[in-house]
PDB file of N, CA and C in Angstrom:
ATOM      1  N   UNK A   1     -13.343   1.244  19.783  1.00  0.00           N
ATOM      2  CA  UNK A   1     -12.366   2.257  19.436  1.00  0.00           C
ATOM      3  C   UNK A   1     -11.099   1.616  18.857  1.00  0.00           C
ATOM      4  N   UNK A   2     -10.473   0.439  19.093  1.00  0.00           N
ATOM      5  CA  UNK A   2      -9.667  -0.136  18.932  1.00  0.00           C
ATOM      6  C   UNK A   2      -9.921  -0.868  17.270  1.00  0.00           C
ATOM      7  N   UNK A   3     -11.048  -0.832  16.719  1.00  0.00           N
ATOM      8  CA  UNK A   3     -11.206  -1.010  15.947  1.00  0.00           C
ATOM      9  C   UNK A   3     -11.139  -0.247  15.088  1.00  0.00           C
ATOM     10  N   UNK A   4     -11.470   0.884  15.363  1.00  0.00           N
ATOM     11  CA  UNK A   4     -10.973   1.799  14.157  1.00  0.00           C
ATOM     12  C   UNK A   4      -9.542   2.502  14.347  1.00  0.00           C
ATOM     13  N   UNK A   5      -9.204   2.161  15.763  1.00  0.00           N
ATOM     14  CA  UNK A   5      -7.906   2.171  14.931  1.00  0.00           C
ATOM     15  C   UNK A   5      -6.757   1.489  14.629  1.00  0.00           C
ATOM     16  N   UNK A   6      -7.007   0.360  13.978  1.00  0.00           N
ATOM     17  CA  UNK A   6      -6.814  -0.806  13.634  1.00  0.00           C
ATOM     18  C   UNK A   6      -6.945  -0.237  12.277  1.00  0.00           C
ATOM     19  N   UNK A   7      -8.318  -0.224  11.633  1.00  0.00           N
ATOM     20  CA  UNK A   7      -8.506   0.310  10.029  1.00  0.00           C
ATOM     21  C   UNK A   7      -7.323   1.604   9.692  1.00  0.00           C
ATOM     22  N   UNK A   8      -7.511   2.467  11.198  1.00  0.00           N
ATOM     23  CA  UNK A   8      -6.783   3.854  10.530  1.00  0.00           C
ATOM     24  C   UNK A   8      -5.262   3.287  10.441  1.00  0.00           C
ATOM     25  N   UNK A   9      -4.812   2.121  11.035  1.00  0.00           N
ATOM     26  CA  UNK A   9      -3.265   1.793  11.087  1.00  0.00           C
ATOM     27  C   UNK A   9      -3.465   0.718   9.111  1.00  0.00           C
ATOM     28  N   UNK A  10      -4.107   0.369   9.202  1.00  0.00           N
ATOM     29  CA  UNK A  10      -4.613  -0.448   7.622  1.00  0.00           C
ATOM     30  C   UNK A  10      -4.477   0.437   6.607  1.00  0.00           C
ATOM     31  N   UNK A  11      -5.485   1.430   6.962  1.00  0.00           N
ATOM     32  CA  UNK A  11      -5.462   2.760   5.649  1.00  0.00           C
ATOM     33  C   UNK A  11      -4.193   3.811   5.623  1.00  0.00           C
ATOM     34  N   UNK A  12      -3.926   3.731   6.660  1.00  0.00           N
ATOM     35  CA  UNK A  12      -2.294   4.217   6.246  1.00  0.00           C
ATOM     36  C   UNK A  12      -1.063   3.853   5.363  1.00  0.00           C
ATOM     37  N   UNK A  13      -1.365   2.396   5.956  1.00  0.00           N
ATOM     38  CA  UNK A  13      -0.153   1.516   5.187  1.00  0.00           C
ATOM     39  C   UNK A  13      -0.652   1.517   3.845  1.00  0.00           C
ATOM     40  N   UNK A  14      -1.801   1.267   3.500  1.00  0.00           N
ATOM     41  CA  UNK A  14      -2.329   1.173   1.938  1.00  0.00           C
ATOM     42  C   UNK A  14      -1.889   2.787   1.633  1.00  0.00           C
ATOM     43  N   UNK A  15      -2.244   3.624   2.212  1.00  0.00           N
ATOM     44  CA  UNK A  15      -1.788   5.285   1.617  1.00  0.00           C
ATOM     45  C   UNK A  15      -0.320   5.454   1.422  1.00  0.00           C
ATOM     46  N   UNK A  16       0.565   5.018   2.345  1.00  0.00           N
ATOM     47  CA  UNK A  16       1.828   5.264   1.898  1.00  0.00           C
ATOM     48  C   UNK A  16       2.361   4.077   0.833  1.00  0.00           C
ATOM     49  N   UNK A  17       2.185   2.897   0.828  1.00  0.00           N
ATOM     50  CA  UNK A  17       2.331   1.832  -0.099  1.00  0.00           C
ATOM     51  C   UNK A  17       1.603   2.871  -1.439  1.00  0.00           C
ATOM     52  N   UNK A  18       0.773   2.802  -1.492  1.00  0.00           N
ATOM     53  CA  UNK A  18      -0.485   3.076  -2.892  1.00  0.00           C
ATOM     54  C   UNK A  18      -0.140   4.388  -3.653  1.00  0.00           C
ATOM     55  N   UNK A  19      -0.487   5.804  -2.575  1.00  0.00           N
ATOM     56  CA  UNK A  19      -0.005   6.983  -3.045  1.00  0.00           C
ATOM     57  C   UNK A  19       1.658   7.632  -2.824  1.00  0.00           C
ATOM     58  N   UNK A  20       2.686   7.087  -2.134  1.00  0.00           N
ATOM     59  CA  UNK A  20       3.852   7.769  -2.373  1.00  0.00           C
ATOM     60  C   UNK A  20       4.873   6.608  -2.793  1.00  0.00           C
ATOM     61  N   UNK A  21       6.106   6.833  -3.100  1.00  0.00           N
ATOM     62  CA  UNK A  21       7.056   5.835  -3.796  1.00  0.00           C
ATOM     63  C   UNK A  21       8.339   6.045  -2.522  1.00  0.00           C
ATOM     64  N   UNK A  22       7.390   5.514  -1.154  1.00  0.00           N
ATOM     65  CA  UNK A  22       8.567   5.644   0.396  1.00  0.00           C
ATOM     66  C   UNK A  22       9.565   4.517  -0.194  1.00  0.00           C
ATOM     67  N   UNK A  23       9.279   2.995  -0.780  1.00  0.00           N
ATOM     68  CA  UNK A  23      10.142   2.287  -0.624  1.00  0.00           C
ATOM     69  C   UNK A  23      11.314   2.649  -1.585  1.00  0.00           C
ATOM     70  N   UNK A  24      10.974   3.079  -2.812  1.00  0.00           N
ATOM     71  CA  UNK A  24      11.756   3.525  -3.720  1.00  0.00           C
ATOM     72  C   UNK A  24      12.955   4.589  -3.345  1.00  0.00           C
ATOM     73  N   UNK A  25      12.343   5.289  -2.767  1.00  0.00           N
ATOM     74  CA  UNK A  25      13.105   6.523  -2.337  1.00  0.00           C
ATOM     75  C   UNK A  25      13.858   6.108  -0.998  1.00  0.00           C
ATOM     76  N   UNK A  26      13.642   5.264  -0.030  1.00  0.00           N
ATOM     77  CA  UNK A  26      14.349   4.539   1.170  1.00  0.00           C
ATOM     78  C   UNK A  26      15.608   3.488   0.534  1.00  0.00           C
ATOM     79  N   UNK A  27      15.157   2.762  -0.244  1.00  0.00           N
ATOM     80  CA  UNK A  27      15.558   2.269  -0.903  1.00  0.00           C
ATOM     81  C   UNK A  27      16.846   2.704  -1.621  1.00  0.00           C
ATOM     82  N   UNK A  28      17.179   3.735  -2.419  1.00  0.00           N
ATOM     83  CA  UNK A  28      18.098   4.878  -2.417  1.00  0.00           C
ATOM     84  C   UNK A  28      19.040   5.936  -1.656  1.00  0.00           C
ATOM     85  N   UNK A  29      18.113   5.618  -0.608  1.00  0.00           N
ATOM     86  CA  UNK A  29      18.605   6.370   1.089  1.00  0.00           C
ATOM     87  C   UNK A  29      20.126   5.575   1.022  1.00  0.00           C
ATOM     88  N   UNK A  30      19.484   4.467   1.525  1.00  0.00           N
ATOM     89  CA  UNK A  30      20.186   3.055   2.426  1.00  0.00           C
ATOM     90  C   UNK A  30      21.406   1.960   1.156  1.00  0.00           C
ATOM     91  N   UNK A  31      21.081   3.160  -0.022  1.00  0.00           N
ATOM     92  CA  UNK A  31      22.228   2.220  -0.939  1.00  0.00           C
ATOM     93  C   UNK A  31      21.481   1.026  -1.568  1.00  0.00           C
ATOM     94  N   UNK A  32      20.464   0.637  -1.761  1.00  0.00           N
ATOM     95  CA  UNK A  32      19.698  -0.856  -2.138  1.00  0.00           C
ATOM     96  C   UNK A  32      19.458  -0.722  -3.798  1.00  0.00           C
ATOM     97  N   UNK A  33      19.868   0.431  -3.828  1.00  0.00           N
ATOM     98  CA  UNK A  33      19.661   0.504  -5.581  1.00  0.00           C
ATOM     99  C   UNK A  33      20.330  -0.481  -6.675  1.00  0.00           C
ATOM    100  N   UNK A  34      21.340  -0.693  -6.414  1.00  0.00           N
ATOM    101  CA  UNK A  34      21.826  -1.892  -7.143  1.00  0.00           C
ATOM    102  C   UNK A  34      21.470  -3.383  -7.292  1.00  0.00           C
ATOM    103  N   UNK A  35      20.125  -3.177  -6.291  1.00  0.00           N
ATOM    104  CA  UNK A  35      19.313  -4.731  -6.944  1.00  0.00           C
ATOM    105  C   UNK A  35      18.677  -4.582  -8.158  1.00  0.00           C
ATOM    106  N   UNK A  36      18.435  -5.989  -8.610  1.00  0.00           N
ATOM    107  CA  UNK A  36      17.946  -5.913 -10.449  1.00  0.00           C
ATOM    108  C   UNK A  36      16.372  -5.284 -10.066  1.00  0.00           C
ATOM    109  N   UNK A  37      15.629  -5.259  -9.490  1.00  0.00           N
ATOM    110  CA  UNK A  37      14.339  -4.196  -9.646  1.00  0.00           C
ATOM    111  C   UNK A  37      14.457  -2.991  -9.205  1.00  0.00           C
ATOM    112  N   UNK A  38      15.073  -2.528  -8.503  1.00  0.00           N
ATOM    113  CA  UNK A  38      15.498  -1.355  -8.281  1.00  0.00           C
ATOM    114  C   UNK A  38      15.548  -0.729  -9.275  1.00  0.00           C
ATOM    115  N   UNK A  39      16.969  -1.123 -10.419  1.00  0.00           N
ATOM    116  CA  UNK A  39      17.563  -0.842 -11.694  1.00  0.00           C
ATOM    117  C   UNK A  39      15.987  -0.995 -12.528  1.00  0.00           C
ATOM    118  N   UNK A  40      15.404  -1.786 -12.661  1.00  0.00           N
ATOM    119  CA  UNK A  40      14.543  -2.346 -13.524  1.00  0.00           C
ATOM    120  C   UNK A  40      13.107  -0.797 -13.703  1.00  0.00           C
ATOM    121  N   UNK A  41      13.292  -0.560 -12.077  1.00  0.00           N
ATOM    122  CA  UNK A  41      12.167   0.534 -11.702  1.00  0.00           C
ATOM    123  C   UNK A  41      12.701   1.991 -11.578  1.00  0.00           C
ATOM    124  N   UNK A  42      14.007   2.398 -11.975  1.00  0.00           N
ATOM    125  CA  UNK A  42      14.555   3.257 -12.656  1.00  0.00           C
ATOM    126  C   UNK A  42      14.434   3.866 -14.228  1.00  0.00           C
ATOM    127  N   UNK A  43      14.592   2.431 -14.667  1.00  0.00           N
ATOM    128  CA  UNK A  43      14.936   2.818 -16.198  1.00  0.00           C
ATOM    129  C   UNK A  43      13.253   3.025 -16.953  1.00  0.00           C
ATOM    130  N   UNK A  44      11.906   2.167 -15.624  1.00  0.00           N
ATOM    131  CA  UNK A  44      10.584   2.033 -16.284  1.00  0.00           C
ATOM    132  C   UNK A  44      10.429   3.864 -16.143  1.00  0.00           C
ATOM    133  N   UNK A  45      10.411   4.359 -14.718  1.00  0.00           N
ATOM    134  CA  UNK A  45       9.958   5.968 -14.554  1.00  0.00           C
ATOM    135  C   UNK A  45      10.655   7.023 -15.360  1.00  0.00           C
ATOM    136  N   UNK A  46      11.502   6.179 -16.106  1.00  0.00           N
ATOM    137  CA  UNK A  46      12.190   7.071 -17.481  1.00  0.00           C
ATOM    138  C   UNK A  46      10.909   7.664 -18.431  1.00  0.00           C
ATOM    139  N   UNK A  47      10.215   6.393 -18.674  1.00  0.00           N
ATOM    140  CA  UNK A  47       9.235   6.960 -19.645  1.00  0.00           C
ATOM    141  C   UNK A  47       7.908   6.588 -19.116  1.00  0.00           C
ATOM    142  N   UNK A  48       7.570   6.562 -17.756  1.00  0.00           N
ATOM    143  CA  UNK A  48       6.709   6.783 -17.497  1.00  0.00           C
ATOM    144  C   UNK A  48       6.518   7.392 -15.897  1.00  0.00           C
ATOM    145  N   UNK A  49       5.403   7.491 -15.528  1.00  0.00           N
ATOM    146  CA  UNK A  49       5.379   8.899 -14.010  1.00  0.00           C
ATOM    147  C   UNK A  49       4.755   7.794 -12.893  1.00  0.00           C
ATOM    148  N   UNK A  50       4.439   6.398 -12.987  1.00  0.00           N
ATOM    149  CA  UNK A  50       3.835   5.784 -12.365  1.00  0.00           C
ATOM    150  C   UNK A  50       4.657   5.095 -11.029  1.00  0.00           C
ATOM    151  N   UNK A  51       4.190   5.218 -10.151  1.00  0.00           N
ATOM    152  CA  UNK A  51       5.340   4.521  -9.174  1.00  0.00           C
ATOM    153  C   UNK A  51       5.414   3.140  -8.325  1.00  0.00           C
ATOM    154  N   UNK A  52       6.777   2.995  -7.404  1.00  0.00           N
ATOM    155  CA  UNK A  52       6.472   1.417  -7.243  1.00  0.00           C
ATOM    156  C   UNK A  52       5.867   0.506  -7.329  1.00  0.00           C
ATOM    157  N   UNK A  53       4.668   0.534  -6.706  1.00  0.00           N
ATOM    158  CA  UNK A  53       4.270  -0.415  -6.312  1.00  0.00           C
ATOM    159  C   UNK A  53       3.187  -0.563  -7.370  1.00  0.00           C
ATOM    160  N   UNK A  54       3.137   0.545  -8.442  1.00  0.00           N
ATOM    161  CA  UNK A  54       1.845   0.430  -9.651  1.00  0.00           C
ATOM    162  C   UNK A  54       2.974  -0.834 -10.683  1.00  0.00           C
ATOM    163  N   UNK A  55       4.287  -0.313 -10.514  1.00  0.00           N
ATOM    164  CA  UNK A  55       5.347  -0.601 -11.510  1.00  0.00           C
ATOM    165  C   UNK A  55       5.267  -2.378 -10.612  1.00  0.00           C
ATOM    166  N   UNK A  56       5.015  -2.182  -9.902  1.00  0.00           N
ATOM    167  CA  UNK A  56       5.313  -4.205  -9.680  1.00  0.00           C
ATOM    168  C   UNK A  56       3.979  -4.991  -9.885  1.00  0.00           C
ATOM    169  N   UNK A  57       2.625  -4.322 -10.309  1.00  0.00           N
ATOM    170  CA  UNK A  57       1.573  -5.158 -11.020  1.00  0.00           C
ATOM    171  C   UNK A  57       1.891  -5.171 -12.350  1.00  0.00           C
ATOM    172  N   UNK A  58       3.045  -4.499 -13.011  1.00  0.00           N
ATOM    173  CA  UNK A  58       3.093  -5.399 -14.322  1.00  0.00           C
ATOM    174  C   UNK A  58       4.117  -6.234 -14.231  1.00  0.00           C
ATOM    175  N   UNK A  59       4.714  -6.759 -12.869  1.00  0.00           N
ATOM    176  CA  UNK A  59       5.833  -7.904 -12.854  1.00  0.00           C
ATOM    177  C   UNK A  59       5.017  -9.337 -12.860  1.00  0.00           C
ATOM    178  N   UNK A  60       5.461 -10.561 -13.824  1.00  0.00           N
ATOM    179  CA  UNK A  60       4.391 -11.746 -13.925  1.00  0.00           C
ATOM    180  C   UNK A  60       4.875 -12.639 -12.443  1.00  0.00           C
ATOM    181  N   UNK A  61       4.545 -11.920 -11.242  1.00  0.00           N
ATOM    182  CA  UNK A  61       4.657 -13.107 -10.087  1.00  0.00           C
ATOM    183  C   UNK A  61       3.511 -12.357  -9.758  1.00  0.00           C
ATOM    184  N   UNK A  62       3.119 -13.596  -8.613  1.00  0.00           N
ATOM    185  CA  UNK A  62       1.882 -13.794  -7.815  1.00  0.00           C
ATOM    186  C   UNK A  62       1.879 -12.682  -6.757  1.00  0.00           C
ATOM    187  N   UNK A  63       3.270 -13.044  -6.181  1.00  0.00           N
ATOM    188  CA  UNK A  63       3.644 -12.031  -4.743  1.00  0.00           C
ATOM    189  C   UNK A  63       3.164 -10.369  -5.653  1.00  0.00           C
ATOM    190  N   UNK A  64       4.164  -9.882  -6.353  1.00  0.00           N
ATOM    191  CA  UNK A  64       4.406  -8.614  -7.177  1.00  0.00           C
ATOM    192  C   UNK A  64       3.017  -8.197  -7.208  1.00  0.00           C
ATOM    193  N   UNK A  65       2.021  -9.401  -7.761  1.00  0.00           N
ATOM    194  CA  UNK A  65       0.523  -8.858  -7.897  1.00  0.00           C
ATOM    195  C   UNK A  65      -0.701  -8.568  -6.791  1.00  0.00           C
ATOM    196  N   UNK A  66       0.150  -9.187  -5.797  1.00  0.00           N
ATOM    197  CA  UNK A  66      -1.063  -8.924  -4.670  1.00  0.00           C
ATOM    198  C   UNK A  66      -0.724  -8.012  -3.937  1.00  0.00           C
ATOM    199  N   UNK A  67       0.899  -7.406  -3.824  1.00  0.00           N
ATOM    200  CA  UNK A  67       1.043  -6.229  -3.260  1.00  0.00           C
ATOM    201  C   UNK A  67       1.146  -5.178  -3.752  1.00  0.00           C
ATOM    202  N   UNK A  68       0.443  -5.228  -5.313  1.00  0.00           N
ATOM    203  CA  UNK A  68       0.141  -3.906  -6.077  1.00  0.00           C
ATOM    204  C   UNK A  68      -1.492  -4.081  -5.937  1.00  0.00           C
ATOM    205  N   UNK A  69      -1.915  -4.705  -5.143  1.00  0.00           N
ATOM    206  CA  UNK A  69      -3.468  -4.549  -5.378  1.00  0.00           C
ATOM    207  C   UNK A  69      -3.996  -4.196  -4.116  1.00  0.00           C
ATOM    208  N   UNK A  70      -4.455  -3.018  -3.980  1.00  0.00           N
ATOM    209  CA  UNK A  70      -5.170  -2.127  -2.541  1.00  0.00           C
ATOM    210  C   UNK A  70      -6.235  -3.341  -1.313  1.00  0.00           C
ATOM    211  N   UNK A  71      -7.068  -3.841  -2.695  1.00  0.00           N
ATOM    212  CA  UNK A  71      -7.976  -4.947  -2.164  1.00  0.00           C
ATOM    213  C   UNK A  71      -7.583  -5.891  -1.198  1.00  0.00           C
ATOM    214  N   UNK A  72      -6.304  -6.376  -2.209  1.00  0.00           N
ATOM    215  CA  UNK A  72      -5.825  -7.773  -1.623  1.00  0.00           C
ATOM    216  C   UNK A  72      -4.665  -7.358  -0.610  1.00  0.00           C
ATOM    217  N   UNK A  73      -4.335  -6.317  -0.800  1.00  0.00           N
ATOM    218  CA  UNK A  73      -3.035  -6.038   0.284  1.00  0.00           C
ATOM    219  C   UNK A  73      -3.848  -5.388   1.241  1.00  0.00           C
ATOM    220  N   UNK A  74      -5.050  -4.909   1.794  1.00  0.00           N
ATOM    221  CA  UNK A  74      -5.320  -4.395   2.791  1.00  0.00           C
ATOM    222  C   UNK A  74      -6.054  -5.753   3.436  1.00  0.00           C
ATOM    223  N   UNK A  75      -6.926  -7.125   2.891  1.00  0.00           N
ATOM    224  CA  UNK A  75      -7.285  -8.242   3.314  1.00  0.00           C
ATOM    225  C   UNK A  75      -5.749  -8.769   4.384  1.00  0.00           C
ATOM    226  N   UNK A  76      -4.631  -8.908   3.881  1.00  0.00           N
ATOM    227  CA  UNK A  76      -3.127  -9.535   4.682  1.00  0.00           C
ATOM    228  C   UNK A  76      -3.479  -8.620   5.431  1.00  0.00           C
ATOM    229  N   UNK A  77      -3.498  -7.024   5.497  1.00  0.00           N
ATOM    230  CA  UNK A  77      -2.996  -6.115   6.954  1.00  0.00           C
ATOM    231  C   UNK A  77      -3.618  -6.483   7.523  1.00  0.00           C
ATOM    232  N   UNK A  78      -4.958  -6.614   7.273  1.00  0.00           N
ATOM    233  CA  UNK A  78      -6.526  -6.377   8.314  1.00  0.00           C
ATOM    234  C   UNK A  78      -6.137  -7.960   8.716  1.00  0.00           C
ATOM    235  N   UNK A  79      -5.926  -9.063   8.808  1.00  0.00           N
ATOM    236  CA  UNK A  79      -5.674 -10.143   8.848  1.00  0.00           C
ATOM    237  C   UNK A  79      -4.657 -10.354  10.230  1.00  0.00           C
ATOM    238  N   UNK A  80      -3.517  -9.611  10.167  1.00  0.00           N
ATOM    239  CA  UNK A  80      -2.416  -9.265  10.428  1.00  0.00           C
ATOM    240  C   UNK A  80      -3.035  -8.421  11.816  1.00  0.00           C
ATOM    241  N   UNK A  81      -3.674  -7.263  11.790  1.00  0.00           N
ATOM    242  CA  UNK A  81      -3.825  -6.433  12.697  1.00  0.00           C
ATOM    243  C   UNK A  81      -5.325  -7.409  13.355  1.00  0.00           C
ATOM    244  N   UNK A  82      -6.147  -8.158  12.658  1.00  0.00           N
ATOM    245  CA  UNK A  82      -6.852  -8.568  14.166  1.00  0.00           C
ATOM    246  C   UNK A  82      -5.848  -9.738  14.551  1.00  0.00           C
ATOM    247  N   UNK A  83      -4.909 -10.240  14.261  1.00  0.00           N
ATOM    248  CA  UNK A  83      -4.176 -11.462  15.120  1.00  0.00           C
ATOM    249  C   UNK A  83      -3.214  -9.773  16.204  1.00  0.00           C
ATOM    250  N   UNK A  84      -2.676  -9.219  15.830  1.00  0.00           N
ATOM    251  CA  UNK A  84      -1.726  -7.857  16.391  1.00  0.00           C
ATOM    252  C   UNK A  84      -2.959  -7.460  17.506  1.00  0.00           C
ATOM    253  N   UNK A  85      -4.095  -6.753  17.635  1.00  0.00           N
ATOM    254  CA  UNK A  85      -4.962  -6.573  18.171  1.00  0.00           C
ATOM    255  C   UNK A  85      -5.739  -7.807  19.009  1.00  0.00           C
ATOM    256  N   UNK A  86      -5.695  -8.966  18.664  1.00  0.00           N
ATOM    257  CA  UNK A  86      -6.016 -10.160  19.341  1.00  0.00           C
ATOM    258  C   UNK A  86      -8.013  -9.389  19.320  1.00  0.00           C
ATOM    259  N   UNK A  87      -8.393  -9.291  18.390  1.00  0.00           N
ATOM    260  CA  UNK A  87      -9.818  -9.437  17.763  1.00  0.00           C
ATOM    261  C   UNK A  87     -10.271 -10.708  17.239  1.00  0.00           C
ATOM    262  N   UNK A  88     -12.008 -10.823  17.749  1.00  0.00           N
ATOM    263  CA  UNK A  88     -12.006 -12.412  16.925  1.00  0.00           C
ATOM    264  C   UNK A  88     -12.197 -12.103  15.285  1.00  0.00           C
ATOM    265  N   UNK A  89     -12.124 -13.185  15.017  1.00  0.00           N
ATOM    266  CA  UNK A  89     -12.009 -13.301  13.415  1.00  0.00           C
ATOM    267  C   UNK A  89     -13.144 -12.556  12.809  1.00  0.00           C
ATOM    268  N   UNK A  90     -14.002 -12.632  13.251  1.00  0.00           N
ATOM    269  CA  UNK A  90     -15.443 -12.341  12.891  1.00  0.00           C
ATOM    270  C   UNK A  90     -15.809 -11.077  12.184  1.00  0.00           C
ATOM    271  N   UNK A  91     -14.797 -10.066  12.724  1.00  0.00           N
ATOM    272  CA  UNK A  91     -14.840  -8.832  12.973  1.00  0.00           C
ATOM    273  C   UNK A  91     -13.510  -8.823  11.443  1.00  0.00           C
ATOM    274  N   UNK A  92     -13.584  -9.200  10.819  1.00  0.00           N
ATOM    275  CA  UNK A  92     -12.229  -9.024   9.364  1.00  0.00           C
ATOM    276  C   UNK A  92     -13.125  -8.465   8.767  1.00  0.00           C
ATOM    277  N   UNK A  93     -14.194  -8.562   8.613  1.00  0.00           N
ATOM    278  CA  UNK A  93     -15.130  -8.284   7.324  1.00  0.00           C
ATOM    279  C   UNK A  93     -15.526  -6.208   8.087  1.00  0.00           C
ATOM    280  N   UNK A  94     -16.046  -6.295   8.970  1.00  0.00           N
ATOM    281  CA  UNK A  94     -15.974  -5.009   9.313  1.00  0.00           C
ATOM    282  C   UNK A  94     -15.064  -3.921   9.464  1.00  0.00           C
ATOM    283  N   UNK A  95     -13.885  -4.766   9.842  1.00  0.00           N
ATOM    284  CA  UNK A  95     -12.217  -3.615  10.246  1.00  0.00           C
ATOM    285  C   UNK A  95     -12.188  -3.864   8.319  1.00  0.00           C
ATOM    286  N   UNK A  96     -11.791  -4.538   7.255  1.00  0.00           N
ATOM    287  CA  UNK A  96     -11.759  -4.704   6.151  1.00  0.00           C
ATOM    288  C   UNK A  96     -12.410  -3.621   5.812  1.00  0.00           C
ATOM    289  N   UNK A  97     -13.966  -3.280   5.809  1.00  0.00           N
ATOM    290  CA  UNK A  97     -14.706  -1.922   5.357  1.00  0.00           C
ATOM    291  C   UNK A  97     -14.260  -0.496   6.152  1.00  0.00           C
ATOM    292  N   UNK A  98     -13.599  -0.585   7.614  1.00  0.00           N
ATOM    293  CA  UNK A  98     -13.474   0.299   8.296  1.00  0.00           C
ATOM    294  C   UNK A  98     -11.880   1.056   7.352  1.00  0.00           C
ATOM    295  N   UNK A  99     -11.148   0.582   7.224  1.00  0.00           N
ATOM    296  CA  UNK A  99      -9.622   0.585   6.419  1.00  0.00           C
ATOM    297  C   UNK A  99     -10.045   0.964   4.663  1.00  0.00           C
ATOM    298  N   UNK A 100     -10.764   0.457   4.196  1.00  0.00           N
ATOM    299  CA  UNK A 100     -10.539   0.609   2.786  1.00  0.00           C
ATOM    300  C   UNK A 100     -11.625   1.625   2.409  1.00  0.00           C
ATOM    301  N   UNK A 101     -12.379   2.045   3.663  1.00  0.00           N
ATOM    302  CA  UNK A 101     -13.344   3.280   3.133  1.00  0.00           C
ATOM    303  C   UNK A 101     -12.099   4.467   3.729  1.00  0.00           C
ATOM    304  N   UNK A 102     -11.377   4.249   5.060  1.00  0.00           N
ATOM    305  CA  UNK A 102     -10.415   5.499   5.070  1.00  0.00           C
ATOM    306  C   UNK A 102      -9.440   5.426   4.153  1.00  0.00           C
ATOM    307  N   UNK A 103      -9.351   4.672   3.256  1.00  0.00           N
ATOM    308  CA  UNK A 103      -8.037   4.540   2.511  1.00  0.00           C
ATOM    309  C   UNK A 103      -8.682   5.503   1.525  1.00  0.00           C
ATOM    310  N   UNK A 104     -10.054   5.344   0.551  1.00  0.00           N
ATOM    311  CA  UNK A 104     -10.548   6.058  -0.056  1.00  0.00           C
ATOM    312  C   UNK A 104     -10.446   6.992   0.040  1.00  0.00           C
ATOM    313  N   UNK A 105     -11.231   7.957   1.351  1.00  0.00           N
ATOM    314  CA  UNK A 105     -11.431   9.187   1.990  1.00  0.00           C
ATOM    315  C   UNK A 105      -9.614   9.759   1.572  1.00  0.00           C
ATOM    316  N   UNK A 106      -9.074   9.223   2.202  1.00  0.00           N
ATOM    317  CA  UNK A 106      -7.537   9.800   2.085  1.00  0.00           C
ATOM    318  C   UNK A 106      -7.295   9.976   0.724  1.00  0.00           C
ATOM    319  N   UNK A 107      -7.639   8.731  -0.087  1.00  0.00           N
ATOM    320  CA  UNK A 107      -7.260   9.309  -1.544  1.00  0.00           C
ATOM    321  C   UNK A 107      -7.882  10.293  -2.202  1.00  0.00           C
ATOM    322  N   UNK A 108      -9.175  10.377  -1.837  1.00  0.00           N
ATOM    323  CA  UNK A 108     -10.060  11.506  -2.423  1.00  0.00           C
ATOM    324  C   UNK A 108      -9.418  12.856  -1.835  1.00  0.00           C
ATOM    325  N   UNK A 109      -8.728  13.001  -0.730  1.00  0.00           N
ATOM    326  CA  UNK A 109      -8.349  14.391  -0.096  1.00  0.00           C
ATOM    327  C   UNK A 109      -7.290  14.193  -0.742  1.00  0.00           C
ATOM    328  N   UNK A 110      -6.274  13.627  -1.439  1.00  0.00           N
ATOM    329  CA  UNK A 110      -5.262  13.550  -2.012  1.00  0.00           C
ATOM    330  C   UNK A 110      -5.213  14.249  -2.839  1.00  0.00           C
ATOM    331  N   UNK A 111      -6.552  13.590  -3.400  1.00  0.00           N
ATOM    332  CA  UNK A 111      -6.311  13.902  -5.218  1.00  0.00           C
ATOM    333  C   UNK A 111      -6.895  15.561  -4.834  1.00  0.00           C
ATOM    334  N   UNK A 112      -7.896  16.043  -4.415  1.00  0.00           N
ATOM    335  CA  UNK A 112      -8.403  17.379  -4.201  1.00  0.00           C
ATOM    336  C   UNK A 112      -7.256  18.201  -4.037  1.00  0.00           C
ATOM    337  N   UNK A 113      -6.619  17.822  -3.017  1.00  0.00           N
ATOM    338  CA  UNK A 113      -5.093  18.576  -3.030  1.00  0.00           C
ATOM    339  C   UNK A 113      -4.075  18.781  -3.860  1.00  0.00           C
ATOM    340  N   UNK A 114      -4.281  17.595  -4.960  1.00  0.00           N
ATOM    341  CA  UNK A 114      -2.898  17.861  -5.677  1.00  0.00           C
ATOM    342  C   UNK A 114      -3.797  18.435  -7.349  1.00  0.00           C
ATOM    343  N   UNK A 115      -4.689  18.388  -7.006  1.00  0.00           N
ATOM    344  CA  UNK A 115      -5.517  19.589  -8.203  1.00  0.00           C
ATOM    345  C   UNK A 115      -5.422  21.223  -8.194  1.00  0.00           C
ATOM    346  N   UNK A 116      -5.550  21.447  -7.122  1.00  0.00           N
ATOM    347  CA  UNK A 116      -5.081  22.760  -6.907  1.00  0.00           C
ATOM    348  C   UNK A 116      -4.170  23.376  -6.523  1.00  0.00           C
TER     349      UNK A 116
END
């Protein structure tokens, strides 16, 4: 049981990272807007609808690219949550499929929802 919810704490973070723009908008809360990407990710949603964290896979760093990528940023959580959970290692490859099939599921109810 602890294992899945481990994935469901994985597929969350990928859902709010992936589908909403929390940091952007927190970010604005708390006054942080006056850093140069902040500014940078202002002036991009001018002419286009895409948000944070899509807007930092076209930044040329390494970091920028692995935390715009669902794959590779849910491998660190799941990583993260069996050392947090104290799971043996063994078990990454299963909590890994348990997280990125609910991350799916969530996006598929997403998108169904915001169609109609």
């Amino acid at each position: 049981m602890d294992l899945i919810l481990a994935g469901s704490l994985s597929a969350f973070g990928l859902f709010i990272w992936f589908k909403t723009n929390f940091f952007y908008e927190y970010a604005k809360l708390f006054n942080l807007n006056k850093s140069k990407l902040i500014q940078e990710y202002e002036a991009f949603i001018k002419v286009t609808q895409l948000n944070f964290s899509e807007f930092l896979g076209f930044k040329n760093s390494f970091f920028f690219k692995l935390i715009s990528c669902p794959l590779c940023l849910n491998f660190w959580f799941n990583l993260f949550l069996i050392l947090l959970f104290e799971f043996p290692l063994r078990y990454i490859g299963l909590l890994y499929i348990i997280s990125i099939m609910e991350y799916m599921i969530l996006s598929i109810v997403l998108s169904k929802y915001e169609n109609n």
